[in-house]
Protein backbone atom coordinates (compact mmCIF):
# COMPACT_ATOMS: atom_id res chain seq x y z
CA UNK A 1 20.46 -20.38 -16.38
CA UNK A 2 16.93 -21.90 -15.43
CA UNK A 3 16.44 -23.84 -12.44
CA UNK A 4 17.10 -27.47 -13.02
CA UNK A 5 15.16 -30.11 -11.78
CA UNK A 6 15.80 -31.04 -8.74
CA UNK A 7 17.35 -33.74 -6.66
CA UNK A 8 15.79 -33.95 -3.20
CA UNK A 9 17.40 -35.37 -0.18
CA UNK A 10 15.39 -37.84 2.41
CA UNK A 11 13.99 -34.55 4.52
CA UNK A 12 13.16 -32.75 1.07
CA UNK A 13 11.63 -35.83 0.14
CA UNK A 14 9.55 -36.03 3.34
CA UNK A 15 9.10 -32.42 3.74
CA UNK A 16 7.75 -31.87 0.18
CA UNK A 17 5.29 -34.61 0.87
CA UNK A 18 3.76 -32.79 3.98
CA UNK A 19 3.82 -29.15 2.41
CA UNK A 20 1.19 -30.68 -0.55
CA UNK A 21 -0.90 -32.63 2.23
CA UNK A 22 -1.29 -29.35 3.77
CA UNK A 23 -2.66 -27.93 0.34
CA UNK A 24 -6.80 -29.12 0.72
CA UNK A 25 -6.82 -26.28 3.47
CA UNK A 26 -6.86 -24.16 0.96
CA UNK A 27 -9.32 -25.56 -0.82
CA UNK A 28 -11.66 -25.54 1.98
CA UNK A 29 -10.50 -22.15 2.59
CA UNK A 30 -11.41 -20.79 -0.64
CA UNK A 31 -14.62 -23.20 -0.63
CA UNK A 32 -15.98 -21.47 2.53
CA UNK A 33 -14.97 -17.97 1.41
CA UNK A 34 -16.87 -18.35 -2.28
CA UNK A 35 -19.85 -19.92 -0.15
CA UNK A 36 -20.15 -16.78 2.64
CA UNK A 37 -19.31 -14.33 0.20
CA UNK A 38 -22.90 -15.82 -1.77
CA UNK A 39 -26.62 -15.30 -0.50
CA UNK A 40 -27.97 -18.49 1.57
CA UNK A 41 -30.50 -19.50 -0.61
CA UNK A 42 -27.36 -21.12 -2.57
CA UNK A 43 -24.68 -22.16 -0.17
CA UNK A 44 -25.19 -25.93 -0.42
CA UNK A 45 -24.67 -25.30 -3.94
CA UNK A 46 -21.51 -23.33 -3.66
CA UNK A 47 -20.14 -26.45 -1.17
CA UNK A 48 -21.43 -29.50 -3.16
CA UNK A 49 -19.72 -27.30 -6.37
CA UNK A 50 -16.48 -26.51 -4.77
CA UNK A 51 -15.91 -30.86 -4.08
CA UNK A 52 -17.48 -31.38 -7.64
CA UNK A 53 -14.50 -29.15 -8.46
CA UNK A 54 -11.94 -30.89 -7.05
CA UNK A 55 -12.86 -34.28 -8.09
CA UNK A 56 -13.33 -33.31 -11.52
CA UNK A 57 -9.97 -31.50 -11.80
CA UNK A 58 -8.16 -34.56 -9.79
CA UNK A 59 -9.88 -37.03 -13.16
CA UNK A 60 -9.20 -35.37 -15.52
CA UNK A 61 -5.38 -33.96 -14.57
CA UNK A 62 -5.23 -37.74 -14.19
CA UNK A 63 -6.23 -38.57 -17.63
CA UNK A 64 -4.77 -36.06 -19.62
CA UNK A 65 -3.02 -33.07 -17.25
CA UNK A 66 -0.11 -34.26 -16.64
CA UNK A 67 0.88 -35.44 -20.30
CA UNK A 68 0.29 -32.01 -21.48
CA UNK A 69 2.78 -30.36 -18.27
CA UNK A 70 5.25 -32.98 -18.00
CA UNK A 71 8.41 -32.46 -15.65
CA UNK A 72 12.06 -30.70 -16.61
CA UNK A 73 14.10 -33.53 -18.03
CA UNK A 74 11.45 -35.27 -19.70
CA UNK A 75 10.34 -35.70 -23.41
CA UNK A 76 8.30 -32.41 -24.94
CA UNK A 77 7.62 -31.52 -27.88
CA UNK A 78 9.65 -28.93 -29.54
CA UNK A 79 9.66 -25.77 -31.96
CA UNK A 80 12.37 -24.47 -33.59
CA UNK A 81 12.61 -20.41 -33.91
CA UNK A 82 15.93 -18.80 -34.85
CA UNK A 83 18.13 -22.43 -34.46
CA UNK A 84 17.01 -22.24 -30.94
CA UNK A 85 14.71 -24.94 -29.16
CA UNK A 86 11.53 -24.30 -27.50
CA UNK A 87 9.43 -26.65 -25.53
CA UNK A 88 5.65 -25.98 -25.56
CA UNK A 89 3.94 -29.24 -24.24
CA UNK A 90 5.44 -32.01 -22.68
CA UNK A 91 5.29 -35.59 -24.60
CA UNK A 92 3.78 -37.78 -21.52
CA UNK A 93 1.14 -40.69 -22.04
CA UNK A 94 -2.13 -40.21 -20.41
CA UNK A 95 -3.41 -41.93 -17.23
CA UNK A 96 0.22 -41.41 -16.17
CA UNK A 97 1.09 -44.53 -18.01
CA UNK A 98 4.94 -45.08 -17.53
CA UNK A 99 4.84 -42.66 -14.63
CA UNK A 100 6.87 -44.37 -11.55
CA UNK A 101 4.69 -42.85 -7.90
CA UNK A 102 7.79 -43.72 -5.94
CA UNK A 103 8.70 -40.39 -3.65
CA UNK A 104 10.76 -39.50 -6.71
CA UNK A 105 10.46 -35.36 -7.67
CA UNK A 106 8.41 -36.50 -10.82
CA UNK A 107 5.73 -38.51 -8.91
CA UNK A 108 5.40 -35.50 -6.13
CA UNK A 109 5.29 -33.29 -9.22
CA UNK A 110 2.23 -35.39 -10.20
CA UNK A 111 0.49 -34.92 -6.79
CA UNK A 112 1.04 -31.22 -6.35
CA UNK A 113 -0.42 -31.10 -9.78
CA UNK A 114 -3.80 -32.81 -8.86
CA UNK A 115 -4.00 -30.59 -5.67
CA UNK A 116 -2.98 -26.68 -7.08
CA UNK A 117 -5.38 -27.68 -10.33
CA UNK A 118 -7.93 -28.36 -8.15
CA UNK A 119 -6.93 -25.09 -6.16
CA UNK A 120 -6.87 -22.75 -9.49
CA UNK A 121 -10.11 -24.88 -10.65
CA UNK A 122 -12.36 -23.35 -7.40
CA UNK A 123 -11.08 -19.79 -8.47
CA UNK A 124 -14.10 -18.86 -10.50
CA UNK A 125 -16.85 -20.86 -9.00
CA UNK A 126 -16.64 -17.11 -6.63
CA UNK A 127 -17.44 -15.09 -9.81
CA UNK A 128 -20.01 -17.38 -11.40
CA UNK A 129 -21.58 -17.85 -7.85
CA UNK A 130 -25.70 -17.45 -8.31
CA UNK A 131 -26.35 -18.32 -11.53
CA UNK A 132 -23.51 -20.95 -12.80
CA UNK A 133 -25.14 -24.69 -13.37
CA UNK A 134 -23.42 -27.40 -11.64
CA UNK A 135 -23.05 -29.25 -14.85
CA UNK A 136 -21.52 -26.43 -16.43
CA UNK A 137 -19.69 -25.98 -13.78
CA UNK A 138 -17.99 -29.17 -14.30
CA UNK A 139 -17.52 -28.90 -17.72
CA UNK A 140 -15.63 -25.72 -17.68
CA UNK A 141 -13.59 -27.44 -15.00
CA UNK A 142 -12.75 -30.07 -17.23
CA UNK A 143 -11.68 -27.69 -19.67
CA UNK A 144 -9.47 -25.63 -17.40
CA UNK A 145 -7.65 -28.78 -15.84
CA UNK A 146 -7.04 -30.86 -19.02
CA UNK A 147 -5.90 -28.01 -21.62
CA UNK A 148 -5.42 -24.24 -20.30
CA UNK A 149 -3.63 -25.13 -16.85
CA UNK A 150 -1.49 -28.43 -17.79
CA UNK A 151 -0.43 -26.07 -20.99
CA UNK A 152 0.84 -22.86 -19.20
CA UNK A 153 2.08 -24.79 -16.27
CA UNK A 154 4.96 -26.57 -18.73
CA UNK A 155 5.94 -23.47 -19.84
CA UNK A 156 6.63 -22.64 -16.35
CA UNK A 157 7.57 -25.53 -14.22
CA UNK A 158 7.29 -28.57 -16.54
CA UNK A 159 11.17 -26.84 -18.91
CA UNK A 160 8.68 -25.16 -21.13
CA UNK A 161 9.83 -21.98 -22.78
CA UNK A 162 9.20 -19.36 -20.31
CA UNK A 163 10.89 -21.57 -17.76
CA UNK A 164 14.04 -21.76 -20.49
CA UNK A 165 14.20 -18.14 -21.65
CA UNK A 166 17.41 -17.61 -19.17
CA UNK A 167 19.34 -20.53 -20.85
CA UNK A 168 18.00 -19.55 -24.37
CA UNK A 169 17.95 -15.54 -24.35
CA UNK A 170 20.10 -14.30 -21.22
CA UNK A 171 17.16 -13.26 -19.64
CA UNK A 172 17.79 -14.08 -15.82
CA UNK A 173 16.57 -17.38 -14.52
CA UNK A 174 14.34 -17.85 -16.78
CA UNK A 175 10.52 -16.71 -16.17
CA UNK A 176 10.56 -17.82 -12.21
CA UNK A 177 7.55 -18.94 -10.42
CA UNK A 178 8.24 -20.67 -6.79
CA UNK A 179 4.65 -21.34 -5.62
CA UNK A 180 2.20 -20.16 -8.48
CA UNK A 181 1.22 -16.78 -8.80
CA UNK A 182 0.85 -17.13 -12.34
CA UNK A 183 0.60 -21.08 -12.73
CA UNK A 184 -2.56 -20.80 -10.52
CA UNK A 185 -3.89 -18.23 -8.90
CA UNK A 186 -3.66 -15.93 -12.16
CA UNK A 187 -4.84 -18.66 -14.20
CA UNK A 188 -7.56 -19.18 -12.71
CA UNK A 189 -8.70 -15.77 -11.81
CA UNK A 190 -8.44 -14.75 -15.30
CA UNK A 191 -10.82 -18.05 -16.33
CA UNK A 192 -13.15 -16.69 -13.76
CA UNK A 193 -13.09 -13.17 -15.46
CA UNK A 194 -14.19 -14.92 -18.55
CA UNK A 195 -16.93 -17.11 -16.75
CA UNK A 196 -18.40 -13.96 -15.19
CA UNK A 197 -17.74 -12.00 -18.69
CA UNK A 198 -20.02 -14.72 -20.24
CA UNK A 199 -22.67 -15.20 -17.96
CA UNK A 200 -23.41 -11.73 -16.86
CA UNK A 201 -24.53 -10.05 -13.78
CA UNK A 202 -26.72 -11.75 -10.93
CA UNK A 203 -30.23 -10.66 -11.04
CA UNK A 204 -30.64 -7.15 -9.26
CA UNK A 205 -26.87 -6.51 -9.42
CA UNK A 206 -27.34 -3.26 -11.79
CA UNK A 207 -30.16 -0.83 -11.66
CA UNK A 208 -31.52 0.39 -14.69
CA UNK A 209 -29.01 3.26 -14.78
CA UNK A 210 -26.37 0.46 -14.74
CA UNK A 211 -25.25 1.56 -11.18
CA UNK A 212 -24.36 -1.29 -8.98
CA UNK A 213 -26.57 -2.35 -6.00
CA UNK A 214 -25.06 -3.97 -2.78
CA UNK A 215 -25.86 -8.02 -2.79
CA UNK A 216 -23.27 -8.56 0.73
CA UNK A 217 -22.73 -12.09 1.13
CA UNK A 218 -24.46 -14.21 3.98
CA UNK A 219 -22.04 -15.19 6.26
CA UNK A 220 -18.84 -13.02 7.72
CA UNK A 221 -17.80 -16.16 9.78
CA UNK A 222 -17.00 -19.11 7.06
CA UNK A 223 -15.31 -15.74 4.85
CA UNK A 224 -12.91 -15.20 8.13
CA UNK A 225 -12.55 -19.07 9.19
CA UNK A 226 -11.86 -19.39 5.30
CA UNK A 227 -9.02 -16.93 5.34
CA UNK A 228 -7.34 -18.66 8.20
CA UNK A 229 -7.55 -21.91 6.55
CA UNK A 230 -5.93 -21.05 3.39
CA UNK A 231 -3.13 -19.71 4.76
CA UNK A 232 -1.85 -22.95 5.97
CA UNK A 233 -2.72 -24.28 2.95
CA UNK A 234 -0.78 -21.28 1.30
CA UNK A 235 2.71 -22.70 3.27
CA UNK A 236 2.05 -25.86 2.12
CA UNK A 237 1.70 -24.52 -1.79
CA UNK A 238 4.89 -22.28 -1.25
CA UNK A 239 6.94 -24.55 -0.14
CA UNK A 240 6.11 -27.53 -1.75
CA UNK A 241 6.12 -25.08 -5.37
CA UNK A 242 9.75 -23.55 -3.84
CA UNK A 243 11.20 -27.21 -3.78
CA UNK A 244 9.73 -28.91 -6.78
CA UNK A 245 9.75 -26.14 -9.17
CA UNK A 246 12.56 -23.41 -7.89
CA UNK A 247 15.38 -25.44 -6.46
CA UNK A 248 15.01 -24.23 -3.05
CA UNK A 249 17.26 -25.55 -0.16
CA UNK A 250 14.78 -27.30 2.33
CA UNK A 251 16.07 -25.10 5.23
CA UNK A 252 14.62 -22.14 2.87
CA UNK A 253 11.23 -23.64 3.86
CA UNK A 254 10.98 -21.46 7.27
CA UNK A 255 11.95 -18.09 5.27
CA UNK A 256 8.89 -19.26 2.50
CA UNK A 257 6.51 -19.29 5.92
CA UNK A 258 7.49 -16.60 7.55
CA UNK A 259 7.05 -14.68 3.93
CA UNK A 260 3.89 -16.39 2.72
CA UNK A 261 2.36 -15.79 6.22
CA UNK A 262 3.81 -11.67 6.71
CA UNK A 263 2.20 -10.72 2.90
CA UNK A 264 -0.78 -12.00 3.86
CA UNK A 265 -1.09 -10.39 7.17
CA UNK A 266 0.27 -7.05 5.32
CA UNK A 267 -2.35 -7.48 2.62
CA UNK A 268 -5.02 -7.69 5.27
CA UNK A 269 -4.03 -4.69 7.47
CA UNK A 270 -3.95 -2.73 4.25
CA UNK A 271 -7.67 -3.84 3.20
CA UNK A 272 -8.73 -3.24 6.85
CA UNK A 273 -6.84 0.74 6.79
CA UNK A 274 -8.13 1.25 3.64
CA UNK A 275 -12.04 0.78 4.06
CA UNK A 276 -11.84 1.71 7.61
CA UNK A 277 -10.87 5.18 5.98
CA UNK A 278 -12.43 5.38 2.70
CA UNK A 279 -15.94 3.61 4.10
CA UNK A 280 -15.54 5.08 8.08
CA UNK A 281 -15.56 1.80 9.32
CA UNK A 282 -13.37 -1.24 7.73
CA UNK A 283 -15.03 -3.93 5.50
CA UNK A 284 -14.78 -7.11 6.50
CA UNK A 285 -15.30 -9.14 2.90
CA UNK A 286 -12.94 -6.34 1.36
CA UNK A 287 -10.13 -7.50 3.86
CA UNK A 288 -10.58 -10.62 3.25
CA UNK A 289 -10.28 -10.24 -0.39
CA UNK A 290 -7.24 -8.68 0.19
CA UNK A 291 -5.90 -11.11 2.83
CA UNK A 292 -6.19 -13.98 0.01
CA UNK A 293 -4.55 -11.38 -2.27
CA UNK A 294 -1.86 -11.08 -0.31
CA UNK A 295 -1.03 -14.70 -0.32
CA UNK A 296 -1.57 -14.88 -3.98
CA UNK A 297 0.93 -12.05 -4.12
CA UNK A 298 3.32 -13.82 -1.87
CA UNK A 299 3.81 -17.14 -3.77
CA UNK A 300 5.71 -16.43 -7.19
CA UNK A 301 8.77 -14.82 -4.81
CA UNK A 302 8.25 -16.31 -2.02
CA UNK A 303 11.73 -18.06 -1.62
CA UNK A 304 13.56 -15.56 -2.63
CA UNK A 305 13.06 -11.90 -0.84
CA UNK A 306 13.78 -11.03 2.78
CA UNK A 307 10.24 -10.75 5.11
CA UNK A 308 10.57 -7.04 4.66
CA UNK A 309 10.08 -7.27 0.93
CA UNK A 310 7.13 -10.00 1.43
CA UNK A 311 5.66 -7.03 3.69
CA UNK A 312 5.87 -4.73 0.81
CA UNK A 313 4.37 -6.87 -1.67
CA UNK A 314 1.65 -8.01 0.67
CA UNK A 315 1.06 -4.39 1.62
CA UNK A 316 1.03 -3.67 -2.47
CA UNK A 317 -1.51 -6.54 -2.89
CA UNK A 318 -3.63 -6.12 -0.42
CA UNK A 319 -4.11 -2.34 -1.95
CA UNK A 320 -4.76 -3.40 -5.66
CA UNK A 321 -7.69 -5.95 -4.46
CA UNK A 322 -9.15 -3.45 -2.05
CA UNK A 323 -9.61 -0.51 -5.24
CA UNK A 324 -9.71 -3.20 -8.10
CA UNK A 325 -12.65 -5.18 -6.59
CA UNK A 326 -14.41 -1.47 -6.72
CA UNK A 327 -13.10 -0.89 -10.50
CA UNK A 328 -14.10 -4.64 -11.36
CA UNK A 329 -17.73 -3.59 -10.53
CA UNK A 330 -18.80 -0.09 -10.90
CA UNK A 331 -16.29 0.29 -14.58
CA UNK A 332 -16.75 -2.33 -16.46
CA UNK A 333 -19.87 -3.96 -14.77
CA UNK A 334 -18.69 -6.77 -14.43
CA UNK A 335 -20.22 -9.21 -11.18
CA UNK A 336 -17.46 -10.90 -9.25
CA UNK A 337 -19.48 -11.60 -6.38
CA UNK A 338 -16.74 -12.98 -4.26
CA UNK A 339 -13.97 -11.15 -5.50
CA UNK A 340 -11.96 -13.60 -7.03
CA UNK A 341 -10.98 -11.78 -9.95
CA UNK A 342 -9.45 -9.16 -8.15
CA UNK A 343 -7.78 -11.39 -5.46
CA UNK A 344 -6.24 -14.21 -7.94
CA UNK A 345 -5.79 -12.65 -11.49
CA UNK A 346 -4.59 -8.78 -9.97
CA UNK A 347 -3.06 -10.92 -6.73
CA UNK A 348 -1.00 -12.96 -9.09
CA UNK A 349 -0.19 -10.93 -11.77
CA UNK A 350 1.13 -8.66 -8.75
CA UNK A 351 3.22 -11.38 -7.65
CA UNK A 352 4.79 -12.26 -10.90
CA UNK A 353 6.04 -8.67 -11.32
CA UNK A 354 7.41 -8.72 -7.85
CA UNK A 355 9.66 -11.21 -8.71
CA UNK A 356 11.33 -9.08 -10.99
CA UNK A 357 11.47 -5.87 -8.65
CA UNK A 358 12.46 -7.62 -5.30
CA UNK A 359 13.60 -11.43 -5.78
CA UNK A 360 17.48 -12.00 -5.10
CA UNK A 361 19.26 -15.24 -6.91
CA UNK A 362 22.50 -16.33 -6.46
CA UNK A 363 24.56 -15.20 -9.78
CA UNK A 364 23.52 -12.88 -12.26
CA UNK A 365 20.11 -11.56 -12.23
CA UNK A 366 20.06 -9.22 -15.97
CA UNK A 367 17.14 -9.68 -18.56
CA UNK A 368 14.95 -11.26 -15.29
CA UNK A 369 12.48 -8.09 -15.37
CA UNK A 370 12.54 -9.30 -19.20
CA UNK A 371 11.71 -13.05 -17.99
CA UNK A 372 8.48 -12.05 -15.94
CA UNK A 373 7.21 -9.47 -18.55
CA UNK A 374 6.89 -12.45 -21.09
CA UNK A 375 5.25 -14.41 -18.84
CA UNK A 376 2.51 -11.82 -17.98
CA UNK A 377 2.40 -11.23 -21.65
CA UNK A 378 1.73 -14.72 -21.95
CA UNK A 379 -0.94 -14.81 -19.19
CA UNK A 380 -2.92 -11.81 -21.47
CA UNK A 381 -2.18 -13.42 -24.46
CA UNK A 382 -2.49 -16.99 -24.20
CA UNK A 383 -4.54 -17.93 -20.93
CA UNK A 384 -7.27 -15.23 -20.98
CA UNK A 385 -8.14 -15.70 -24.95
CA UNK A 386 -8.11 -19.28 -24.16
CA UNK A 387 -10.19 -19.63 -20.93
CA UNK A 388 -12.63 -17.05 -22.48
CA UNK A 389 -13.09 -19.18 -26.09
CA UNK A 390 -13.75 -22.67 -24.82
CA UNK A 391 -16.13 -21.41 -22.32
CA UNK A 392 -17.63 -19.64 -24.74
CA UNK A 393 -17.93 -22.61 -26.74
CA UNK A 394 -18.86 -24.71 -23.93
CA UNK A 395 -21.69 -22.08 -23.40
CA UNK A 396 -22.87 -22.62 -26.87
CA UNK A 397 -23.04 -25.99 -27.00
CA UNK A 398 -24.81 -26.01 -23.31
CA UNK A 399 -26.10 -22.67 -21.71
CA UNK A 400 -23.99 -22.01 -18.55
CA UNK A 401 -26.12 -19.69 -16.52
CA UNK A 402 -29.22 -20.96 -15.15
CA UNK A 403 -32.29 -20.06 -15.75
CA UNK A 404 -34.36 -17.12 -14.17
CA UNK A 405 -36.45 -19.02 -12.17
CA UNK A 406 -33.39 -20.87 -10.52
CA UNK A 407 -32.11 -17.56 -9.33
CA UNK A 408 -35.09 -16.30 -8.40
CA UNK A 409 -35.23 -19.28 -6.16
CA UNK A 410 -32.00 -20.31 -5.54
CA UNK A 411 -29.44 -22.61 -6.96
CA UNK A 412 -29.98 -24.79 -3.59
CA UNK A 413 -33.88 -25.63 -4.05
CA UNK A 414 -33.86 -25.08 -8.51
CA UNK A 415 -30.74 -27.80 -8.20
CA UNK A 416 -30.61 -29.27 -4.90
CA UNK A 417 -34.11 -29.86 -3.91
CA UNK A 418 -33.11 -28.50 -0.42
CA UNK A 419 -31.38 -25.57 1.52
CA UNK A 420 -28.40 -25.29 3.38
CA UNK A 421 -30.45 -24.24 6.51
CA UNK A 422 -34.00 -25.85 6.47
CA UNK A 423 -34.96 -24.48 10.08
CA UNK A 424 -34.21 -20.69 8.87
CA UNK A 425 -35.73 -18.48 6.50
CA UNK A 426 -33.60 -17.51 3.12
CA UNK A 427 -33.34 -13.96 1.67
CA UNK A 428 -35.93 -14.35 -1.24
CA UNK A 429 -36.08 -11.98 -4.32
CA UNK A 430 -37.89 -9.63 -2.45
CA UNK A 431 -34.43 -8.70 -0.95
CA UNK A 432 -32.61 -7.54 -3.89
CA UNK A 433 -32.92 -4.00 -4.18
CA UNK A 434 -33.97 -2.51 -7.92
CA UNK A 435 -33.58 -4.89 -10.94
CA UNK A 436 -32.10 -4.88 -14.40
């Protein structure tokens, strides 16, 4: 049977509440991470983005978002395949008309929305960093947070179908999601394969032999003091996700830290032992790929496995991003200059398949392997064809990647009119090493 919605108590009320106000550390996590992971000459960009970001993706989930995702118990609209019932967008009325913002489980479902959409909306600003107009850039966003996320997020935690395929087919709980492995991080990193699929590599990125050139990012300090940052805003996601969207017990909120917080710290030590061996000496943007990887990893189970399992998943996790980062790049030439591909859309995908190895419900479990694999199927077949047509559309209708001469200066000056750091001197073109 799925989860139903829940009924929270006075603490799970207040408790909820805190867990999303914790969420913005993420955001400024991933915001510094994308921006030290980038060359100077275009970190005011990267920051002034990042709250464009936000703000768009807090409008427009506003406006239209939440109609489209809608909340267990509440009107959809239905198909019918085999005399069976399947919900595939909710039936809400935009500007959350009729929507009561009283503490109830429906009006915190509304602000979690606005802060993981803005959360999964930051995810490819990392791969389109360099070259991505700001107008473009909010445009896309726009995109992402009124159609592809509001859509998939109702099949998961708004009664859609995947969320119903245990009360429907047999198949477990239903496709189970506590905290958003898929929901978010996955659906975002796979709209920022599509961004970087569409505007191509960064100037100087690929010799003319098509072998990749090293373009390390500008500052190992914000990419650290990022990583520490999102993991409180990871505990808030988890738990907040684990009581809205999976039932949880409040008191399970200490056992979704301590996992959210050991996968991580797994993920980490794994990106730090692999470099260290493979490079002689461990990579410090590599590790912090995998750090966020492993809390990307963590969230879809995160309620339901001992801290042992969260180890191994984080361990898993922080493995895949080390080697995929490497397979992103030098394979299939593609530029993900902070690694967010790797990280979100590997991270979460991870995560939604762990559920199905290592998460423990109460009652019977059968078909819940089933559950996830439509889910990922659905991540392949619905989000990534999606993301990657209206961006491509949106790219028609208005360019996305800026011109040559922006790059060649910067997105901070060619945008801006000014640099993040006036009173030091910017790596300039002359930097790069051979060009395309």
């Amino acid at each position: 049977m799925p989860f139903p919605a829940p009924v929270l108590s006075d603490a799970g009320t207040v408790l909820c509440v805190i867990a999303i106000f914790l969420i913005p550390l993420a955001w400024a996590g991933l915001s510094l991470i994308n921006t030290g992971l980038g060359r100077s000459r275009s970190a005011s960009h990267s920051m002034l983005s990042s709250l464009c970001v936000i703000s768009v993706a807090a409008l427009v989930y506003f406006a239209f978002g939440f109609a489209w995702q809608g909340y267990p118990g509440i009107a959809g609209y239905h198909i019918t395949v085999a005399g069976k019932e399947w919900s595939w967008i909710a039936r809400q009325k935009f500007l959350l008309r009729g929507t009561v913002l009283n503490g109830s489980p429906v009006s915190l479902a509304v602000l979690f929305g606005m802060s993981s959409v803005g959360l999964a909306a930051l995810i490819p600003l990392g791969a389109g960093a360099e070259r991505w107009r700001l107008r473009a850039i909010c445009s896309s966003t726009a995109l992402l947070a009124g159609w592809t996320y509001p859509v998939f997020a109702h099949w998961v935690w708004g009664g859609g179908w995947l969320a119903q395929l245990g009360s429907t087919s047999g198949l477990g709980r239903g496709f189970v999601d506590a905290g958003g492995s898929s929901t978010i991080q996955a659906v975002g990193g796979l709209t920022a394969l599509s961004i970087a699929w569409i505007l191509g590599p960064r100037r100087g990125k690929y010799t003319l032999e098509g072998m990749p050139s090293a373009i390390p990012g500008h500052n190992s300090v914000l990419i650290l003091l990022g990583c520490m940052l999102a993991l409180v805003g990871w505990i808030g996601l988890n738990v907040a996700g684990s009581l809205l969207f999976a039932g949880a017990d409040p008191g399970l909120s200490v056992l979704v830290a301590v996992n959210t917080t050991l996968s991580g710290a797994a993920a980490a030590l794994m990106g730090v032992a692999i470099t260290g061996v493979r490079f002689g000496k461990p990579d410090a943007s590599l590790s912090a790929n995998s750090w966020i990887g492993g809390l990307v990893a963590s969230s879809a189970a995160c309620a339901f496995v001992v801290p042992a399992e969260a180890i191994v998943i984080g361990g898993i996790a922080g493995a895949l991003v080390t080697f995929s980062v490497e397979w992103f790049e030098l394979r299939l030439a593609i530029d993900d200059p902070s690694g967010a591909i790797s990280s979100h859309a590997v991270g979460g995908i991870w995560g939604v398949l762990s559920v199905g190895i290592f998460a423990n419900f109460a009652g019977a479990q059968a078909g819940q392997w089933l559950a996830q694999l439509a889910g990922l199927a659905s991540l392949i077949g619905f989000v990534l064809p999606t993301a990657y047509a209206l961006n491509w559309l949106l790219d028609r209708a208005y360019p996305q990647r800026i011109a040559s001469e922006g790059e060649r200066q910067g997105l901070d000056l060619y945008e801006l009119g000014s640099g993040a750091y006036p009173e030091f001197a910017t790596h300039s073109e002359e930097f790069s090493q051979r060009k395309m």
